[in-house]
Protein backbone atom coordinates (compact mmCIF):
# COMPACT_ATOMS: atom_id res chain seq x y z
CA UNK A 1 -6.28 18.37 26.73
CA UNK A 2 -9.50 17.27 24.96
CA UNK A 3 -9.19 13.76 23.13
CA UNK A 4 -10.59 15.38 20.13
CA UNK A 5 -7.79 17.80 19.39
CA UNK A 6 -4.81 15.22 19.38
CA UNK A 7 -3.12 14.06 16.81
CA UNK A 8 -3.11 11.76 14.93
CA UNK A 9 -6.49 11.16 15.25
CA UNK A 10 -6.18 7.27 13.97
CA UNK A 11 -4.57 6.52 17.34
CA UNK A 12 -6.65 8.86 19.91
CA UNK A 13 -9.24 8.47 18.23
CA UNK A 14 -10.21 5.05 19.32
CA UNK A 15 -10.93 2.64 22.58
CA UNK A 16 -10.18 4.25 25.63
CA UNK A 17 -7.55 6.39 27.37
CA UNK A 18 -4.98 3.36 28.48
CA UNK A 19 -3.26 3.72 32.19
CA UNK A 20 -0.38 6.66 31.68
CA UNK A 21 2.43 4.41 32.98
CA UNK A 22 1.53 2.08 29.47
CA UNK A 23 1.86 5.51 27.32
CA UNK A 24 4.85 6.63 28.93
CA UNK A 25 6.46 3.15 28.78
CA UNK A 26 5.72 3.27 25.01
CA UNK A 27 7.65 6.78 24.98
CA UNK A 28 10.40 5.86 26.38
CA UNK A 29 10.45 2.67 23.75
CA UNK A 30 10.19 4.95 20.83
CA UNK A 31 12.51 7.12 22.09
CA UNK A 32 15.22 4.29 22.35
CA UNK A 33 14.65 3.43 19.12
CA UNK A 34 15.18 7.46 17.96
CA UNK A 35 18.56 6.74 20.12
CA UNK A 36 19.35 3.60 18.18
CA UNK A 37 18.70 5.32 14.42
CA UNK A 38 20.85 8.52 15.17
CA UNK A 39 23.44 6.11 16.65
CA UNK A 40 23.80 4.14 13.40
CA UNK A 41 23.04 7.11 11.22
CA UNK A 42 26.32 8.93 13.04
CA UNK A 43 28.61 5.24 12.70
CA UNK A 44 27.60 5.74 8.85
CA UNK A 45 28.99 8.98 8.76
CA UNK A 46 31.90 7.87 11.08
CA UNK A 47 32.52 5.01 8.69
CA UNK A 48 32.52 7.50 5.76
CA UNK A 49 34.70 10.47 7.88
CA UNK A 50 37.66 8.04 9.23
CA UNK A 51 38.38 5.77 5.87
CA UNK A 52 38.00 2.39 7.18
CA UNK A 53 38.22 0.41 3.46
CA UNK A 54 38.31 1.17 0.34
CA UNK A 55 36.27 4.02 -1.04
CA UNK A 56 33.42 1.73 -2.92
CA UNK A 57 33.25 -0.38 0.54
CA UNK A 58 33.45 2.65 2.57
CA UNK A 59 30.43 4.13 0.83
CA UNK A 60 28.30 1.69 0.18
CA UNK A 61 29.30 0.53 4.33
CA UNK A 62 28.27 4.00 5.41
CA UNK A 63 25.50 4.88 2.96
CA UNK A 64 23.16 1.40 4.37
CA UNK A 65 24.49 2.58 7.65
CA UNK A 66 22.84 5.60 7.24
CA UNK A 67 19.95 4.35 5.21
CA UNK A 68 19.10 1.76 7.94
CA UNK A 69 19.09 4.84 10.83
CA UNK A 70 16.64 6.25 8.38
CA UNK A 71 14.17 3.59 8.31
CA UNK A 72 14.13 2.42 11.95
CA UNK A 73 13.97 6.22 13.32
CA UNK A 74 10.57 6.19 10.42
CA UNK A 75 9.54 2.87 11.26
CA UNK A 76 9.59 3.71 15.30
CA UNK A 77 6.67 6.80 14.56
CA UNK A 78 4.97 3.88 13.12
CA UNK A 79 5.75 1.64 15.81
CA UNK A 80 4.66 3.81 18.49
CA UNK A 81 1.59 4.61 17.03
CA UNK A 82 0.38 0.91 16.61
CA UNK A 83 1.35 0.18 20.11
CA UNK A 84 -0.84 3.21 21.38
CA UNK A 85 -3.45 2.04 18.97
CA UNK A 86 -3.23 -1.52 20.37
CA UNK A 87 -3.29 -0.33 23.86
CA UNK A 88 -6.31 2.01 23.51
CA UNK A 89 -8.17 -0.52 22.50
CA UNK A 90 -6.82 -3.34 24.83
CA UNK A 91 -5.24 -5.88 22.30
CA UNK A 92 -1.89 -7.54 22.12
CA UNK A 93 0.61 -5.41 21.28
CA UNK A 94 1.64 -5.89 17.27
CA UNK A 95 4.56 -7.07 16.03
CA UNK A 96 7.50 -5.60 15.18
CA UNK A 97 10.25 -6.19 12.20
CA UNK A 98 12.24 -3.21 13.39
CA UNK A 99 14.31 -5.21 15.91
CA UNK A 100 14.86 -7.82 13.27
CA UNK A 101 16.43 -5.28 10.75
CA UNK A 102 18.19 -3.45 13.78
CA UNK A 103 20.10 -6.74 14.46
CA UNK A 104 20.46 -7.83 11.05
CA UNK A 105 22.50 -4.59 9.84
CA UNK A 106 24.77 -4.46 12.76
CA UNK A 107 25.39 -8.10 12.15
CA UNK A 108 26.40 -7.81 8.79
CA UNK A 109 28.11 -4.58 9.40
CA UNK A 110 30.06 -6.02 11.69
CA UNK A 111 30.82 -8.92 9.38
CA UNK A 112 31.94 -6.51 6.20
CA UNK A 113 34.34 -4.52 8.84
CA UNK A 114 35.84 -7.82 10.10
CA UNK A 115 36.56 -8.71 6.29
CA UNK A 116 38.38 -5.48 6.11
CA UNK A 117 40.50 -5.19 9.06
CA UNK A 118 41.43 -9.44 8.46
């Protein structure tokens, strides 16, 4: 396929085609990260379905749950891109905040359900 009829255009169309095995490997990352969102977006409705607190806490549990999935399966399209970006144009790869917020919500899920089972 001609490099002028990808898309988006903002990542093929700079620097130079990068080694395959680089734009695979950056797939496969962004489809781990797809993996990850779905997983929490289905524990938020799993939360929600099975009743595990109280109705406020099992909302509000579910719905960031859910809202979290949301932004990290959105933020990975973004992430993917600025890696391919970065690796077209041989620079460091950029960093990320999505692992950050990954971690953070399944901490302090894991904190809110421990409240409610103690």
């Amino acid at each position: 396929m001609d490099d002028d009829h990808r898309r988006p255009t903002w990542v093929y169309g700079v620097g130079e085609e990068p080694d395959h095995r680089f734009s695979l490997a950056n797939e496969r990352t962004f489809l781990a990260w797809i993996r990850t969102s779905l997983g929490l977006i289905g524990s938020g409705a799993a939360v929600e379905a099975f009743g595990i607190a109280s109705p406020g806490v099992r909302t509000t549990l579910a719905g960031f749950l859910i809202l979290v999935g949301g932004v990290c399966g959105a933020g990975s399209s973004l992430r993917w891109a600025r890696v391919e970006r970065a690796l077209r144009r041989r620079r460091p790869m950029p960093a990320t905040g999505l692992t950050w917020l990954a971690s953070a919500a399944v901490l302090g899920v894991a904190i809110v359900i421990l409240l409610v089972i103690w």
